[in-house]
Structures are given as structure tokens and as C-alpha cells.
N, C-alpha and C. Protein backbone atom coordinates (compact mmCIF):
# COMPACT_ATOMS: atom_id res chain seq x y z
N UNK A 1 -43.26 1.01 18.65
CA UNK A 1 -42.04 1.39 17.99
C UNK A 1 -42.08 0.90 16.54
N UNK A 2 -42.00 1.78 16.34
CA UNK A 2 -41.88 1.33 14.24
C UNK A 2 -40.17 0.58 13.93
N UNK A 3 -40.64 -0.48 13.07
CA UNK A 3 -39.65 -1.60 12.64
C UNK A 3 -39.01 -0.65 11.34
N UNK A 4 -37.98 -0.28 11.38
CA UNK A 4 -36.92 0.59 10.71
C UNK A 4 -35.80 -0.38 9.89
N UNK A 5 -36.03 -0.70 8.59
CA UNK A 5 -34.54 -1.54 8.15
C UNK A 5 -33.50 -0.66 7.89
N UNK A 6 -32.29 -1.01 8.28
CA UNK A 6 -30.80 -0.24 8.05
C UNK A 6 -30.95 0.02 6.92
N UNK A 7 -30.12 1.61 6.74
CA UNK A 7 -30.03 2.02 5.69
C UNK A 7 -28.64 1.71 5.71
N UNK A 8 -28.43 1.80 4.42
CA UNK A 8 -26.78 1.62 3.78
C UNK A 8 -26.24 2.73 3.72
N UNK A 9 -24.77 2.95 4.40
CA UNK A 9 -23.82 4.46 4.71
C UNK A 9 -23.96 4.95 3.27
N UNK A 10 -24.19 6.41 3.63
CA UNK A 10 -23.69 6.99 2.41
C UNK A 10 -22.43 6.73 1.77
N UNK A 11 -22.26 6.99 0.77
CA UNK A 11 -20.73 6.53 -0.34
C UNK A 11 -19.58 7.38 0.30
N UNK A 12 -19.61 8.76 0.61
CA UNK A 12 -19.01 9.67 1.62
C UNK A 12 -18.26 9.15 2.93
N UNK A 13 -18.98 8.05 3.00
CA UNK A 13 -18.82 8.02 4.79
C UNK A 13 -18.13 6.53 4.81
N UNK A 14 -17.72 6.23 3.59
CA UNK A 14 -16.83 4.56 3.28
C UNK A 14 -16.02 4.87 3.02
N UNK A 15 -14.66 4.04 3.61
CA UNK A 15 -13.37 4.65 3.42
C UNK A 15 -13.16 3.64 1.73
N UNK A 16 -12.30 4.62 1.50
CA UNK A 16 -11.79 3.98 -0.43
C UNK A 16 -10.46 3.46 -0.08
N UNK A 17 -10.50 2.38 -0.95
CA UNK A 17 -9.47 1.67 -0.75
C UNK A 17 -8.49 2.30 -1.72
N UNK A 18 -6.61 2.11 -1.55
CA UNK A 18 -5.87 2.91 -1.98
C UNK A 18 -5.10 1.63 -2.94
N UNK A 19 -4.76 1.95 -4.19
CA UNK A 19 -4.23 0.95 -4.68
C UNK A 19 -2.39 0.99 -4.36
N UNK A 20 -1.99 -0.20 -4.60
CA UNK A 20 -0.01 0.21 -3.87
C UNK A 20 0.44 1.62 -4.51
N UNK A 21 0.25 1.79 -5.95
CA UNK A 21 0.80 2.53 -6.33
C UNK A 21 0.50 3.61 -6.04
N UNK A 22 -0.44 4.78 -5.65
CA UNK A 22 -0.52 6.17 -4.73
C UNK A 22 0.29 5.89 -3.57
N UNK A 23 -0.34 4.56 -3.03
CA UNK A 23 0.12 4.71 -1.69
C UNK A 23 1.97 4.95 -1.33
N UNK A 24 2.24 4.33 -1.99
CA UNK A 24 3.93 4.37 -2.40
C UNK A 24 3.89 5.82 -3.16
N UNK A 25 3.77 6.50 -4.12
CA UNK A 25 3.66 7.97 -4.26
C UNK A 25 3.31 8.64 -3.09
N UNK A 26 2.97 8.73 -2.48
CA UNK A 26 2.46 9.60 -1.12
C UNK A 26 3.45 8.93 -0.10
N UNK A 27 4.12 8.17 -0.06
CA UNK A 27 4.88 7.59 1.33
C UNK A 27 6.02 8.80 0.98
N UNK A 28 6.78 8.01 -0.84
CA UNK A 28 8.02 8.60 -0.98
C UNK A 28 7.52 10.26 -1.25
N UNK A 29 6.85 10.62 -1.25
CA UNK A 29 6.52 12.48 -1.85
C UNK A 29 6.56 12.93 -0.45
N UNK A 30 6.21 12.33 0.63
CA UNK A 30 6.58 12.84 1.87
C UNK A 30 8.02 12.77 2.11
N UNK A 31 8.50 12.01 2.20
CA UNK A 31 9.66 11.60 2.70
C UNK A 31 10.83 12.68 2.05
N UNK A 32 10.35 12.54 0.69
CA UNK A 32 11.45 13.67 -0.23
C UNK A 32 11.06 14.71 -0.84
N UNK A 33 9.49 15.48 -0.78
CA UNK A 33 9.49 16.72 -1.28
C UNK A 33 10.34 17.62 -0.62
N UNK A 34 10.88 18.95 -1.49
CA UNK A 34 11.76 19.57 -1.03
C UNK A 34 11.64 20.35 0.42
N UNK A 35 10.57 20.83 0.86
CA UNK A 35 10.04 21.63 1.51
C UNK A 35 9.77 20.65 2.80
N UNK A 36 10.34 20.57 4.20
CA UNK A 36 9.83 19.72 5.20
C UNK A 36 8.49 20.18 5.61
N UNK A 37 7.16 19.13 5.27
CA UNK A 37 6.24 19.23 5.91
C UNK A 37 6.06 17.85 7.00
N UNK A 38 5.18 18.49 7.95
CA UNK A 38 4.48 17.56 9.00
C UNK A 38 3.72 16.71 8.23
N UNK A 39 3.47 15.45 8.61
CA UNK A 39 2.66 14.26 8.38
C UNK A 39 0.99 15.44 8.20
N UNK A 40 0.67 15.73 8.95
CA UNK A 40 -0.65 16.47 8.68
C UNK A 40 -0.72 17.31 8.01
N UNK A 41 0.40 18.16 7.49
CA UNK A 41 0.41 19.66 6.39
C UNK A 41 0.71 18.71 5.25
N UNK A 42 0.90 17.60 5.00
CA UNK A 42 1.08 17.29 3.84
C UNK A 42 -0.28 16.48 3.18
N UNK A 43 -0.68 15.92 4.35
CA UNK A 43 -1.92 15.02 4.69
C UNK A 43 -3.24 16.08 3.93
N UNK A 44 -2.74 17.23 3.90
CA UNK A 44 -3.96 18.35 4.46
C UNK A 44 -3.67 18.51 2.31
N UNK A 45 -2.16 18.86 2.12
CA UNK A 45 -2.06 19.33 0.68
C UNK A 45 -2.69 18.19 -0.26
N UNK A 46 -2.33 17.33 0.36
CA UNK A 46 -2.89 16.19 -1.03
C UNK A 46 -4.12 15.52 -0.73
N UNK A 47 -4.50 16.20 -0.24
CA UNK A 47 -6.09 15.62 0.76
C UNK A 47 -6.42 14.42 0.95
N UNK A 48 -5.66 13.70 1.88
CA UNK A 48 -5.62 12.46 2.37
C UNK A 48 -5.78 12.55 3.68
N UNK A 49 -6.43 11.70 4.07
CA UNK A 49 -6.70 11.70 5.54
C UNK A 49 -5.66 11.79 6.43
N UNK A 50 -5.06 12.74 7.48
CA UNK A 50 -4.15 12.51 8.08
C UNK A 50 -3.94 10.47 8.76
N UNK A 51 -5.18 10.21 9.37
CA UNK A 51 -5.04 9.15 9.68
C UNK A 51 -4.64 7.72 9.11
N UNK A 52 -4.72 7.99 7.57
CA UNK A 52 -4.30 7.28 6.58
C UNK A 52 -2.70 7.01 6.36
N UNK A 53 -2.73 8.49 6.13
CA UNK A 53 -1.13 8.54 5.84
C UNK A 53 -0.23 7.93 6.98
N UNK A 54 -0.94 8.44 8.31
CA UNK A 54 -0.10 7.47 9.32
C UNK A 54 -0.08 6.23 10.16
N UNK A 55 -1.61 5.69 8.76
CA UNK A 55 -2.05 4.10 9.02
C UNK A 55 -0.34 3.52 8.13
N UNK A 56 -0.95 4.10 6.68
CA UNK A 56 0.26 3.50 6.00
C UNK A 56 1.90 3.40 5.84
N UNK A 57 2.32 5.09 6.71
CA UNK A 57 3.70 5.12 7.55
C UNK A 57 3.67 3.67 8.65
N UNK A 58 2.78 3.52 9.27
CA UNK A 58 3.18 2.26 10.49
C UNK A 58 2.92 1.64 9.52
N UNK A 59 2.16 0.63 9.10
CA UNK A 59 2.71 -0.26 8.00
C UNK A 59 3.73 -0.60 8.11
N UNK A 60 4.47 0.34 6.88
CA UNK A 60 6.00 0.06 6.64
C UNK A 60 6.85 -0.10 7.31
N UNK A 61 6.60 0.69 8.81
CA UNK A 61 7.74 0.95 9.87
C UNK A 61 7.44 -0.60 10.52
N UNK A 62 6.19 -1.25 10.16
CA UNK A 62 6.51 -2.59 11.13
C UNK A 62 6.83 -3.81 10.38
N UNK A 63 7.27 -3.71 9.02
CA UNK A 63 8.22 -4.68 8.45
C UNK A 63 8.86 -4.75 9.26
N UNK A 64 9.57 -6.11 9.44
CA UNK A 64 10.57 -6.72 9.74
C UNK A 64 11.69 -7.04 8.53
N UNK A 65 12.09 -5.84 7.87
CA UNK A 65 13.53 -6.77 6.76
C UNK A 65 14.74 -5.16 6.94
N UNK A 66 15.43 -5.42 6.65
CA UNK A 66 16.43 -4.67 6.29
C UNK A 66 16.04 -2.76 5.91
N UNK A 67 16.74 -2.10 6.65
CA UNK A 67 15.83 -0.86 6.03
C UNK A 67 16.03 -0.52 5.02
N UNK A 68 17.23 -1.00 4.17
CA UNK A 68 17.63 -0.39 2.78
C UNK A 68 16.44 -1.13 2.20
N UNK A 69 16.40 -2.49 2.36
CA UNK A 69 15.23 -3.15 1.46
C UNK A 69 13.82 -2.58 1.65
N UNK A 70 13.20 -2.29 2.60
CA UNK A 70 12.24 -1.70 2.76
C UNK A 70 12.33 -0.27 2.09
N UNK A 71 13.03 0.42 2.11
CA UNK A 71 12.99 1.50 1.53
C UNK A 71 13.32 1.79 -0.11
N UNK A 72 13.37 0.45 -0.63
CA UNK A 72 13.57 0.24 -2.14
C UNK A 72 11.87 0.08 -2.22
N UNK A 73 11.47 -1.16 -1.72
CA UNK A 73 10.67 -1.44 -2.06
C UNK A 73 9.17 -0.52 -2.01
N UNK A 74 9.69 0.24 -0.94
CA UNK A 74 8.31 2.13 -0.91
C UNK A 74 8.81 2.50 -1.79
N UNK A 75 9.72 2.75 -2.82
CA UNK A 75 9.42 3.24 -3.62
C UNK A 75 9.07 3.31 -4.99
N UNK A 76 9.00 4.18 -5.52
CA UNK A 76 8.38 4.76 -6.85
C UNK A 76 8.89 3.11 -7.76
N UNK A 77 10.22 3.39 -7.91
CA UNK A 77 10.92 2.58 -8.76
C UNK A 77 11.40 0.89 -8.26
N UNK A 78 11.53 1.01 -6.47
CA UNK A 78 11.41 -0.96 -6.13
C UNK A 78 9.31 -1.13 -6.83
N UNK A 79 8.45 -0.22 -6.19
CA UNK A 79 7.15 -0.82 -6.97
C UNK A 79 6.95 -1.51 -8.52
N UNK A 80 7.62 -0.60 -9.20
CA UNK A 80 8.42 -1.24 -10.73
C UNK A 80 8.75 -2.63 -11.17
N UNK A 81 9.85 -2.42 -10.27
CA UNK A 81 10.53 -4.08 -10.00
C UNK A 81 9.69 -5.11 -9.14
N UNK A 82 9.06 -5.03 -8.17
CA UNK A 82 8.04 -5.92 -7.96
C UNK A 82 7.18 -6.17 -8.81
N UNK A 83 6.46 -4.97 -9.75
CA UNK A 83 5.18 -5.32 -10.36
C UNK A 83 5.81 -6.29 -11.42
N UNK A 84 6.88 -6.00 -12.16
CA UNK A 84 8.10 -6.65 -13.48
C UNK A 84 7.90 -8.14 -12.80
N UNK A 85 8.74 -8.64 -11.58
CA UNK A 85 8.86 -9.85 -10.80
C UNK A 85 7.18 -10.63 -11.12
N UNK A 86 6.16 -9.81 -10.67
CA UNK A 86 4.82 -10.56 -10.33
C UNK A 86 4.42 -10.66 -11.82
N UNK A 87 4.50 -10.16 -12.76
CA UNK A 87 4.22 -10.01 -14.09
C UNK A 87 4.95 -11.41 -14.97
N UNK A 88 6.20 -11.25 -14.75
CA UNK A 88 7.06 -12.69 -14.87
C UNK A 88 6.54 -13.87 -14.13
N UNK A 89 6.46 -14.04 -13.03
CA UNK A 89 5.71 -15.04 -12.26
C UNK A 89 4.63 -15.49 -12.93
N UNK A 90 3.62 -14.82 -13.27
CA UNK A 90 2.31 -14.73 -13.86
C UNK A 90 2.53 -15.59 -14.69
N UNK A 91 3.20 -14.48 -16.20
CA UNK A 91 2.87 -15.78 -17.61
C UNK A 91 4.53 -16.44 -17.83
N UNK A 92 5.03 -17.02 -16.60
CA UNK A 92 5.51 -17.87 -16.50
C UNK A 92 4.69 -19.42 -17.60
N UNK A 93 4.25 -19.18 -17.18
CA UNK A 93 2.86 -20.31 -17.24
C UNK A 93 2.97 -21.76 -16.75
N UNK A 94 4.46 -21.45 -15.29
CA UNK A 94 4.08 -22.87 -14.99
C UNK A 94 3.72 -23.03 -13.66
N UNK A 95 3.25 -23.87 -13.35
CA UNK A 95 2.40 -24.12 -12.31
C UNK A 95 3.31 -24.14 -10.75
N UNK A 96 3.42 -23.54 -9.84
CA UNK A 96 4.33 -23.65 -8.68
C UNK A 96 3.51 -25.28 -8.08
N UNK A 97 4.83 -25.95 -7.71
CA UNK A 97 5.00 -27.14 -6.79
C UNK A 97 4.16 -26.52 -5.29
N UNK A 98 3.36 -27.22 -4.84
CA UNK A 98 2.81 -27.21 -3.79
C UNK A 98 3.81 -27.93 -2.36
N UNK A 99 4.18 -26.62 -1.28
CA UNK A 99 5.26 -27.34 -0.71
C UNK A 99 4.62 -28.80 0.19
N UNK A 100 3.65 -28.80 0.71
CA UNK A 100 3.47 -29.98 0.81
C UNK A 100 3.38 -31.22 0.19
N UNK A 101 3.35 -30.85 -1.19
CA UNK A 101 3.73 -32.38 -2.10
C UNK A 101 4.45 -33.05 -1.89
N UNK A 102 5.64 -32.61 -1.98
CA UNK A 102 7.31 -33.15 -1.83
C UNK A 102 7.79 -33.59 -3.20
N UNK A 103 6.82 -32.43 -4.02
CA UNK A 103 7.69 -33.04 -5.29
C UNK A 103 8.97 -31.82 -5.95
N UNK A 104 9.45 -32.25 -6.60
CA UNK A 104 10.16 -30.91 -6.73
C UNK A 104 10.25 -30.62 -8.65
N UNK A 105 10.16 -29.51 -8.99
CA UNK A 105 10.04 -29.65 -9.85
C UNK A 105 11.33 -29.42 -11.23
């Protein structure tokens, strides 16, 4: 038997990772384009994997918070306000207290 080393998957055959922001465009463009499509006729228009779209529907559906809050935060404009929040956090420039210290700052 001939000693064969693995080949590496074609680039085709690796799933791509989705950054928040499509993924939140494609949650809310389902939810509110005018026209009711099925999870898969829409899956099919914007050529996304059906299985995707209804990896990232469960997702959301298995938060645990409030549905108004969850449903700010899928969208277009709570993504906004989070990215604003994490952006502030950032060049804050001060260092968060480690809760196990016990110091407070």
C-alpha cells in the first residue's frame, strides 16, 4: 500500500466565516423584506446556505434576554450601538479592575 500524505480541502469545500455585520443584514432582510419568503427561498436569493441561515436564526432564538432586547440588538441599527459601546470601551484607555482583585476602581 502506498503511504499517501493528506491533502488539504479545497478552498470550496471550507465553510467562510460570516462577520456580525451580514449576518445581522440577512437575519433582519428576512424578517422584513416586503415579500414573505421561506427560510430556503430566501437562503436560495442571497446565496447563503440554507443551513446557515438556520444555524444563525437558532442562535438568536436561544438567547436567553428579553425579546425586545434581542431584537434591537439583530439589528441593522442595535449592531451600531454595540459597535459605538465597544469602540468607547476600547480607547477608554483605562484598564478594567480584575473581579478577582477586590479592588475597585
Amino acid at each position: 500500500m502506498e503511504n499517501v500524505s493528506p491533502q488539504p480541502l479545497p478552498q470550496s469545500t471550507l465553510s467562510p466565516r460570516w462577520s456580525r455585520d451580514p449576518v445581522v443584514q440577512h437575519l433582519f432582510g428576512h424578517a422584513t423584506d416586503g415579500a414573505p419568503l421561506s427560510e430556503r427561498a430566501y437562503a436560495a436569493l442571497k446565496k447563503i446556505p440554507p443551513s446557515t441561515l438556520r444555524g444563525w436564526r437558532t442562535r438568536m432564538e436561544e438567547i436567553d434576554d428579553d425579546p425586545r432586547i434581542k431584537a434591537f440588538f439583530e439589528s441593522p441599527a442595535g449592531l451600531k450601538v454595540l459597535n459605538r459601546i465597544l469602540v468607547a470601551a476600547h480607547s477608554s484607555g483605562r484598564p478594567s479592575a480584575s473581579p478577582s482583585s477586590g479592588e475597585a476602581e
